[in-house]
PDB file of N, CA and C in Angstrom:
ATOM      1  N   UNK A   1       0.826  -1.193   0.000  1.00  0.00           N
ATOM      2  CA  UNK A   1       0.000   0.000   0.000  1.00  0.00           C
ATOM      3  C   UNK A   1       0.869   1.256   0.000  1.00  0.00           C
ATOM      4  N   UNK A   2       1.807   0.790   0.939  1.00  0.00           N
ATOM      5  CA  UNK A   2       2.706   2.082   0.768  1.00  0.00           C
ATOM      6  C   UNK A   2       3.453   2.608  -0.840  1.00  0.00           C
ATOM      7  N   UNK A   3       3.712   1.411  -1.778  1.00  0.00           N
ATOM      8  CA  UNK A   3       4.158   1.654  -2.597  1.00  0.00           C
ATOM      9  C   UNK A   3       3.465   2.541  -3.540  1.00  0.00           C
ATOM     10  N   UNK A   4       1.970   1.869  -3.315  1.00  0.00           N
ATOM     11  CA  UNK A   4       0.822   2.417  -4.306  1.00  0.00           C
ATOM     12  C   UNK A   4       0.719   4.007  -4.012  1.00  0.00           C
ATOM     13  N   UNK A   5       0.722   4.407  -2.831  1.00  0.00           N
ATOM     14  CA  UNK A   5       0.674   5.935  -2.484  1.00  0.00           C
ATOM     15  C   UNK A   5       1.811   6.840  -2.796  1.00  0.00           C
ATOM     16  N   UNK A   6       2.807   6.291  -2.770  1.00  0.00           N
ATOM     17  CA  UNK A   6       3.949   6.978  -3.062  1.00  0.00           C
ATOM     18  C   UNK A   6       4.040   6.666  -5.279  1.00  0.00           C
ATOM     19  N   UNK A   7       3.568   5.683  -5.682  1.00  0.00           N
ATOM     20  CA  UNK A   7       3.349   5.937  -6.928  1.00  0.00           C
ATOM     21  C   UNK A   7       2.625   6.526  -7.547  1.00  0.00           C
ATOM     22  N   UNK A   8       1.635   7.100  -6.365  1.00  0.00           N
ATOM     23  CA  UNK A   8       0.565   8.418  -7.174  1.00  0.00           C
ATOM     24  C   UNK A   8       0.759   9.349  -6.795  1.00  0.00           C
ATOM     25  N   UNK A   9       1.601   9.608  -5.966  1.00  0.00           N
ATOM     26  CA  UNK A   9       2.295  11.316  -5.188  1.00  0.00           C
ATOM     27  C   UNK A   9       2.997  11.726  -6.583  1.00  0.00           C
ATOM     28  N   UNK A  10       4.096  10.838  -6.079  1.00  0.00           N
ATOM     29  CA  UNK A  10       5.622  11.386  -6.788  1.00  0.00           C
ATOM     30  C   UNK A  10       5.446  12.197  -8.256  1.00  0.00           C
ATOM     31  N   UNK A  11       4.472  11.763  -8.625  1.00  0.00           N
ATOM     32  CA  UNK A  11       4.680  12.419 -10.289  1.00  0.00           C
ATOM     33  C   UNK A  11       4.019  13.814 -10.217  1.00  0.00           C
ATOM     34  N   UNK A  12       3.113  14.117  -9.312  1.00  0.00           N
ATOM     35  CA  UNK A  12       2.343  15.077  -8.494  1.00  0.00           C
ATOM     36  C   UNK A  12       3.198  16.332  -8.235  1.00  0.00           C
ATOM     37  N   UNK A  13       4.482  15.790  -7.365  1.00  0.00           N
ATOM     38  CA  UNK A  13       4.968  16.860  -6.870  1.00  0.00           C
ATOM     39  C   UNK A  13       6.293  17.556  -7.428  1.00  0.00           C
ATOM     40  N   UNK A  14       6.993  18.778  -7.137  1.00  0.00           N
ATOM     41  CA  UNK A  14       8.030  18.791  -7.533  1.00  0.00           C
ATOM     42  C   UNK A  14       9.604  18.339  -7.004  1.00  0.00           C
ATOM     43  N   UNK A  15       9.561  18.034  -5.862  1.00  0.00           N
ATOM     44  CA  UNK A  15      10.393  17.002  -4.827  1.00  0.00           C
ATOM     45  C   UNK A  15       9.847  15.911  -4.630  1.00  0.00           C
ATOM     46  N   UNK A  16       9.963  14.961  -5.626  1.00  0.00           N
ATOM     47  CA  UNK A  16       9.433  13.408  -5.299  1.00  0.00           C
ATOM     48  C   UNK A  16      10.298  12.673  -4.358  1.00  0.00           C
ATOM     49  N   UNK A  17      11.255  13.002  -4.238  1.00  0.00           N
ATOM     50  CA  UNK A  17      12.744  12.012  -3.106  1.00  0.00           C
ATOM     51  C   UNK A  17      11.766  12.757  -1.695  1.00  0.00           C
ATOM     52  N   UNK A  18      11.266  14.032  -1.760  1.00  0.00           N
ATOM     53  CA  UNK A  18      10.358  14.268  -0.245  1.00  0.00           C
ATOM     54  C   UNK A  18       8.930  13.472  -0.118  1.00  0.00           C
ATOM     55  N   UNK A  19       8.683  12.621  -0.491  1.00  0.00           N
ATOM     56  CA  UNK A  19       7.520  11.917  -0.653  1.00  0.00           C
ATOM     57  C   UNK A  19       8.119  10.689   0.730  1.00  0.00           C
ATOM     58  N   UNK A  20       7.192  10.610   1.413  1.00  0.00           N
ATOM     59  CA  UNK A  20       7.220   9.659   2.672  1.00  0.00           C
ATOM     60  C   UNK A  20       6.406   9.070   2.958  1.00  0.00           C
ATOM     61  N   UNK A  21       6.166   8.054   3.307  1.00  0.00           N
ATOM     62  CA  UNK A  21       5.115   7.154   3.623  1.00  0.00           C
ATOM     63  C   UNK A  21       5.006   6.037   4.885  1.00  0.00           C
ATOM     64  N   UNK A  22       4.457   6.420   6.085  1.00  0.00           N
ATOM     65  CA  UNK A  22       4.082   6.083   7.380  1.00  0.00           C
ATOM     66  C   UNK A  22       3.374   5.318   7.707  1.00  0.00           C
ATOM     67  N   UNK A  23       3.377   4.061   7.989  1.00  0.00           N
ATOM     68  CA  UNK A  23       2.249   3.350   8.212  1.00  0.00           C
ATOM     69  C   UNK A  23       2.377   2.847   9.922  1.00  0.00           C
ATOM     70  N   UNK A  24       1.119   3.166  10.609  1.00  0.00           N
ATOM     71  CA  UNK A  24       0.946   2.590  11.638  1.00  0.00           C
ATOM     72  C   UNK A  24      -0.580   2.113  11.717  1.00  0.00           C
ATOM     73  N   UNK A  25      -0.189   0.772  12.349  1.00  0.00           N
ATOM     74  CA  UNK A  25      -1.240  -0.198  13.151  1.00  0.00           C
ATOM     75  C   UNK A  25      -1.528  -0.100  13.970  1.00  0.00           C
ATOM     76  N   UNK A  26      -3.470  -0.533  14.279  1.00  0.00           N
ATOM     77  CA  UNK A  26      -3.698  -0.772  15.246  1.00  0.00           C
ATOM     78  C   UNK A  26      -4.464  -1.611  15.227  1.00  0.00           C
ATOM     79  N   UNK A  27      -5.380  -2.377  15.832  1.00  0.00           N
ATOM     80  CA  UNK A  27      -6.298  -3.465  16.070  1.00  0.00           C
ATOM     81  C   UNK A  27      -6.953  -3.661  14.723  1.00  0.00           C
ATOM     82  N   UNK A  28      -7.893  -2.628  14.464  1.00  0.00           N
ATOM     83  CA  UNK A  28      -9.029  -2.535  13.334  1.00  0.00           C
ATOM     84  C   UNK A  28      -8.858  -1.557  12.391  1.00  0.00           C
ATOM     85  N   UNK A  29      -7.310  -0.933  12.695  1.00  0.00           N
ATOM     86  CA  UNK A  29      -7.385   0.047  11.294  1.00  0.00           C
ATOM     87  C   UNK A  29      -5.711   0.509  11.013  1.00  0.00           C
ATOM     88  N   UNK A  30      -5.419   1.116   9.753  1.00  0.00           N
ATOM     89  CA  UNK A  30      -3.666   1.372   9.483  1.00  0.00           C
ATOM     90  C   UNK A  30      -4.088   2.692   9.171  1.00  0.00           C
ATOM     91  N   UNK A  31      -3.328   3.061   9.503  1.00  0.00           N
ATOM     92  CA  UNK A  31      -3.530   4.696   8.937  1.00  0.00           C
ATOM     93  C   UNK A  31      -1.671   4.888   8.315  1.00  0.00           C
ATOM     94  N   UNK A  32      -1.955   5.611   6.908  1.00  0.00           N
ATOM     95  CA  UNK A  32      -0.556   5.794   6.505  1.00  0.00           C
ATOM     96  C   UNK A  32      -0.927   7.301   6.623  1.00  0.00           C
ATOM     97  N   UNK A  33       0.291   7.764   7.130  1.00  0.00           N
ATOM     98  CA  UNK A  33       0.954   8.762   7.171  1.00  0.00           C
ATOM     99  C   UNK A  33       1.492   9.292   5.765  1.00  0.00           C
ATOM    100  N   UNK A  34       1.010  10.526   5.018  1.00  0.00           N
ATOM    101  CA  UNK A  34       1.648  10.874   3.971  1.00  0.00           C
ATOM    102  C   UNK A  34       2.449  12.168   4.686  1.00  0.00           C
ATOM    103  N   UNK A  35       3.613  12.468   4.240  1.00  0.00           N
ATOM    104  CA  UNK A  35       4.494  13.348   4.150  1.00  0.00           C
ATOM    105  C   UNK A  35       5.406  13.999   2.847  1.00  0.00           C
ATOM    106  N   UNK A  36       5.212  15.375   2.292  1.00  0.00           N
ATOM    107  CA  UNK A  36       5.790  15.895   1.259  1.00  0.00           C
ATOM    108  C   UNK A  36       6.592  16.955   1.571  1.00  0.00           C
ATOM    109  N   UNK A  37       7.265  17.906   0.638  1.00  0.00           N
ATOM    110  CA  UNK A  37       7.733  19.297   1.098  1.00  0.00           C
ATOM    111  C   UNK A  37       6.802  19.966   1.108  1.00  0.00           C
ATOM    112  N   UNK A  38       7.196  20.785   2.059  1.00  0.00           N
ATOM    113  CA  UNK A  38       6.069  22.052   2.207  1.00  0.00           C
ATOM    114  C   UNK A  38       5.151  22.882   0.787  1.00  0.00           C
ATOM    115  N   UNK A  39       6.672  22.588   0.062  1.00  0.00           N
ATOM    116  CA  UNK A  39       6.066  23.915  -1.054  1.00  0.00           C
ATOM    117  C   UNK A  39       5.351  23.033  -2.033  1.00  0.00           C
ATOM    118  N   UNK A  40       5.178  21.465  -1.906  1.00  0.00           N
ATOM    119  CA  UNK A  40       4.491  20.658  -2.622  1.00  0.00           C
ATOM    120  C   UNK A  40       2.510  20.026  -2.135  1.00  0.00           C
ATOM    121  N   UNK A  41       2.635  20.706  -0.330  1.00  0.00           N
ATOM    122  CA  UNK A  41       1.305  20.303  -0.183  1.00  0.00           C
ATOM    123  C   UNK A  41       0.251  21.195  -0.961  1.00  0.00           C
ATOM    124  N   UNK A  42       0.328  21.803  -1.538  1.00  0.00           N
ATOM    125  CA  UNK A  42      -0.814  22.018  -2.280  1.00  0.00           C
ATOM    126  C   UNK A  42      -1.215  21.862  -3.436  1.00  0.00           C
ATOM    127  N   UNK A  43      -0.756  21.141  -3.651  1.00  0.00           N
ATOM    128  CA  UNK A  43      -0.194  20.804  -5.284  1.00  0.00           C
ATOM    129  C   UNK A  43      -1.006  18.630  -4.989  1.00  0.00           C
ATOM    130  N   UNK A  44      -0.444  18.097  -3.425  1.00  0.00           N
ATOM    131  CA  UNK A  44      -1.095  16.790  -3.197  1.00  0.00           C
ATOM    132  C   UNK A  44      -2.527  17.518  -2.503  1.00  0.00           C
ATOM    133  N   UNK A  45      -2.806  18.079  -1.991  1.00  0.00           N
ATOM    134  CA  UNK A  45      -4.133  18.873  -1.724  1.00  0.00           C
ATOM    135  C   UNK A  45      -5.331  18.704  -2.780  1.00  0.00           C
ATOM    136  N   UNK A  46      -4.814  20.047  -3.885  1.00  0.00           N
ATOM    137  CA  UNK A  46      -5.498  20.149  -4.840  1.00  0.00           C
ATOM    138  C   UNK A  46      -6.381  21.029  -4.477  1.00  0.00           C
ATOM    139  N   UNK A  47      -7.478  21.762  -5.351  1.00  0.00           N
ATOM    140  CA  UNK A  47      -8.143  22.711  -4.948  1.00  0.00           C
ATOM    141  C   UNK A  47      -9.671  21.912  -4.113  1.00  0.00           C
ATOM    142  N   UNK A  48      -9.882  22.721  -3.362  1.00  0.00           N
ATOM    143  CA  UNK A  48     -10.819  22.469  -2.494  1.00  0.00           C
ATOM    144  C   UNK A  48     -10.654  20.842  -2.085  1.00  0.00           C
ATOM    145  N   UNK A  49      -9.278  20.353  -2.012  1.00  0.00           N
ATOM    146  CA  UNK A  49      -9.158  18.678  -1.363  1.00  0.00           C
ATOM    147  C   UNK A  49      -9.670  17.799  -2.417  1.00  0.00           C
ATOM    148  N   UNK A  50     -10.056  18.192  -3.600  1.00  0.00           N
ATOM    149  CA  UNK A  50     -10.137  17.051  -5.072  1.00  0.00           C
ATOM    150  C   UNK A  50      -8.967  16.151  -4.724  1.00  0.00           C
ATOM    151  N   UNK A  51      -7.979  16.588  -5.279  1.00  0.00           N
ATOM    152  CA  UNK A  51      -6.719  16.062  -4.902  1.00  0.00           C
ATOM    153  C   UNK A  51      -6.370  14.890  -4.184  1.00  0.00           C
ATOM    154  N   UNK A  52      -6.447  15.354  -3.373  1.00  0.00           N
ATOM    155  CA  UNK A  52      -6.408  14.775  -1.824  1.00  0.00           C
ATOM    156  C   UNK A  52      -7.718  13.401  -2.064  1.00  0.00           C
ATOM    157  N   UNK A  53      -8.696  13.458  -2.139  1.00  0.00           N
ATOM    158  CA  UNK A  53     -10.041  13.199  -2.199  1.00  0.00           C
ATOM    159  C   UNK A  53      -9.785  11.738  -3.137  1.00  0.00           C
ATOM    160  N   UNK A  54      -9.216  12.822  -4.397  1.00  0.00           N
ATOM    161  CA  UNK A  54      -8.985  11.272  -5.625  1.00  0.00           C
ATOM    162  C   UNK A  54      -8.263   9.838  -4.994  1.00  0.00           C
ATOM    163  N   UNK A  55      -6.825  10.353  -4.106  1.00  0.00           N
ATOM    164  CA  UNK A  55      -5.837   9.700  -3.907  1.00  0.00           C
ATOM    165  C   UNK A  55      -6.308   8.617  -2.358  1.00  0.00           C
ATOM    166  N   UNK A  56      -7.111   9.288  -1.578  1.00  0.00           N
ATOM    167  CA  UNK A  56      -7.421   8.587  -0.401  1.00  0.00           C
ATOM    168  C   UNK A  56      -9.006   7.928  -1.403  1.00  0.00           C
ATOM    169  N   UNK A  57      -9.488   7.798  -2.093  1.00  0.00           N
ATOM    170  CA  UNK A  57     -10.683   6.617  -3.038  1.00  0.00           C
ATOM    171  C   UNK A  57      -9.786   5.592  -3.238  1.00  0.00           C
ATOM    172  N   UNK A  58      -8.757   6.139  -4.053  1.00  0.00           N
ATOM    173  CA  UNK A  58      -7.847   4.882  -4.805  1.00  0.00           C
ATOM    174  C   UNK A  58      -7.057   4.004  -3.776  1.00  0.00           C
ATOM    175  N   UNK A  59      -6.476   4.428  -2.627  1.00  0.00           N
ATOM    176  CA  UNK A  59      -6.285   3.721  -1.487  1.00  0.00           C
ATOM    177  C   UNK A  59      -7.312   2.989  -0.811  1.00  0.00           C
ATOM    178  N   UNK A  60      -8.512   3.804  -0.337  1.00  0.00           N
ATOM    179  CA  UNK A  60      -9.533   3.087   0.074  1.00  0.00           C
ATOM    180  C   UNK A  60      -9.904   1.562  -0.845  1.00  0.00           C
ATOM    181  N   UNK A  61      -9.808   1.763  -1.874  1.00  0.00           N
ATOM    182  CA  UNK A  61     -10.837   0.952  -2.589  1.00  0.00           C
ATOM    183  C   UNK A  61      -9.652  -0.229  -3.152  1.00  0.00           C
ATOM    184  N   UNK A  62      -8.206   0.414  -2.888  1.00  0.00           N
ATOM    185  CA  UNK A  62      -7.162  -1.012  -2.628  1.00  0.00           C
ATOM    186  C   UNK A  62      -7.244  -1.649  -1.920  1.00  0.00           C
ATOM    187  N   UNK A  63      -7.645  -0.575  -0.471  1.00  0.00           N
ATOM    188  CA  UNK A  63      -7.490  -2.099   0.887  1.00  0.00           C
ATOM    189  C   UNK A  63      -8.991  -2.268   1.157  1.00  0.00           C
ATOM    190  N   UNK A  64      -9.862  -2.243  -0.009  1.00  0.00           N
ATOM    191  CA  UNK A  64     -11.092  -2.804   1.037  1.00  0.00           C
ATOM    192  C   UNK A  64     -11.605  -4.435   0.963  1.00  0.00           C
ATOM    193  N   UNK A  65     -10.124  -4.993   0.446  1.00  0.00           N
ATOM    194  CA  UNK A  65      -9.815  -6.505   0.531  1.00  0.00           C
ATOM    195  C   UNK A  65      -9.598  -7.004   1.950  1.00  0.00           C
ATOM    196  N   UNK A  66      -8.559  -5.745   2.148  1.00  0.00           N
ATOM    197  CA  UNK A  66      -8.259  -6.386   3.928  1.00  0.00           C
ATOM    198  C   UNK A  66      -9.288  -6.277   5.077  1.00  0.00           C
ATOM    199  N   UNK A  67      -8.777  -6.557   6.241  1.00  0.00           N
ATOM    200  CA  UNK A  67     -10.311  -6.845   7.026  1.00  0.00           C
ATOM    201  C   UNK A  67      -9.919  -5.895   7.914  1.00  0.00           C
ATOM    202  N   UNK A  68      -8.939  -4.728   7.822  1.00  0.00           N
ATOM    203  CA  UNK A  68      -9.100  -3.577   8.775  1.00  0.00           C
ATOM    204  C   UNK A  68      -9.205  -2.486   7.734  1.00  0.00           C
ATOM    205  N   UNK A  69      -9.636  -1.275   8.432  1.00  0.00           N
ATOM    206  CA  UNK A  69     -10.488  -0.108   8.459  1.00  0.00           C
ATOM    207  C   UNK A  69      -8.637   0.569   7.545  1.00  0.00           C
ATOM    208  N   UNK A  70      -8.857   1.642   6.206  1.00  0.00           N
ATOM    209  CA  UNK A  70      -7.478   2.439   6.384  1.00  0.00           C
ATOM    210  C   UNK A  70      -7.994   3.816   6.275  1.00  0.00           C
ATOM    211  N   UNK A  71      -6.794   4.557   6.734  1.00  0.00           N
ATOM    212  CA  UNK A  71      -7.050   5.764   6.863  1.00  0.00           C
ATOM    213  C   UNK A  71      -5.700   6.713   6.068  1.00  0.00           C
ATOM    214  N   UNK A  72      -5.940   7.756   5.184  1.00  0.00           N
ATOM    215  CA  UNK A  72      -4.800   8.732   4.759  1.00  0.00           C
ATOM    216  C   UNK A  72      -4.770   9.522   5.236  1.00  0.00           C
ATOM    217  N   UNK A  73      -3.938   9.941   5.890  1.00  0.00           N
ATOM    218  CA  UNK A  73      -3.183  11.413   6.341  1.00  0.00           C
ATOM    219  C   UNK A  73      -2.295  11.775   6.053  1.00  0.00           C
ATOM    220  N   UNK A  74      -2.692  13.223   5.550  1.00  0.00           N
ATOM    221  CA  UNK A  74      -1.665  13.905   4.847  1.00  0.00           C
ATOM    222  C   UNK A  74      -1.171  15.036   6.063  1.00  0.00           C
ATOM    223  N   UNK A  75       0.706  14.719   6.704  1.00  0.00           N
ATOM    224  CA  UNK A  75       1.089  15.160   7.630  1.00  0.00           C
ATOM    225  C   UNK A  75       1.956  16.407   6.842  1.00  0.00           C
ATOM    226  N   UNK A  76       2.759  17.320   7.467  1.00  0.00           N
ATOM    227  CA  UNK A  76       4.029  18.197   7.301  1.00  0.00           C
ATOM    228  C   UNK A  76       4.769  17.398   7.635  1.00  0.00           C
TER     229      UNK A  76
END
């Protein structure tokens, strides 16, 4: 999963080597951690969170094989 998120950032931004990807567990759910450069979050944003919006569907609808809950966050 992590790979998949970082293969739909990177082409996105203009510092792709700042593209990071966090994953923590817990019982019933993973939440990955996204991290970019500053001068690139709005650009993974997008206007009014489209952006953002497209990229956490296409994740969602990867892990809704597995039997826990995921979550995207987009950190600094």
């Amino acid at each position: 999963m992590k790979e998949l998120i970082e293969t739909i950032v990177k082409p996105l931004v203009d510092f792709p080597e700042d593209v990071h990807v966090k994953e923590q567990e817990e019982d019933q759910r993973v939440t990955y951690k996204l991290s970019v450069n500053k001068s690139d979050m709005g650009k993974v944003i997008g206007k009014q969170g489209r952006v953002a919006k497209a990229i956490r569907t296409v994740v969602y609808a990867a892990g809704s094989s597995q039997q826990k809950k995921i979550f995207l966050e987009i950190v600094e």
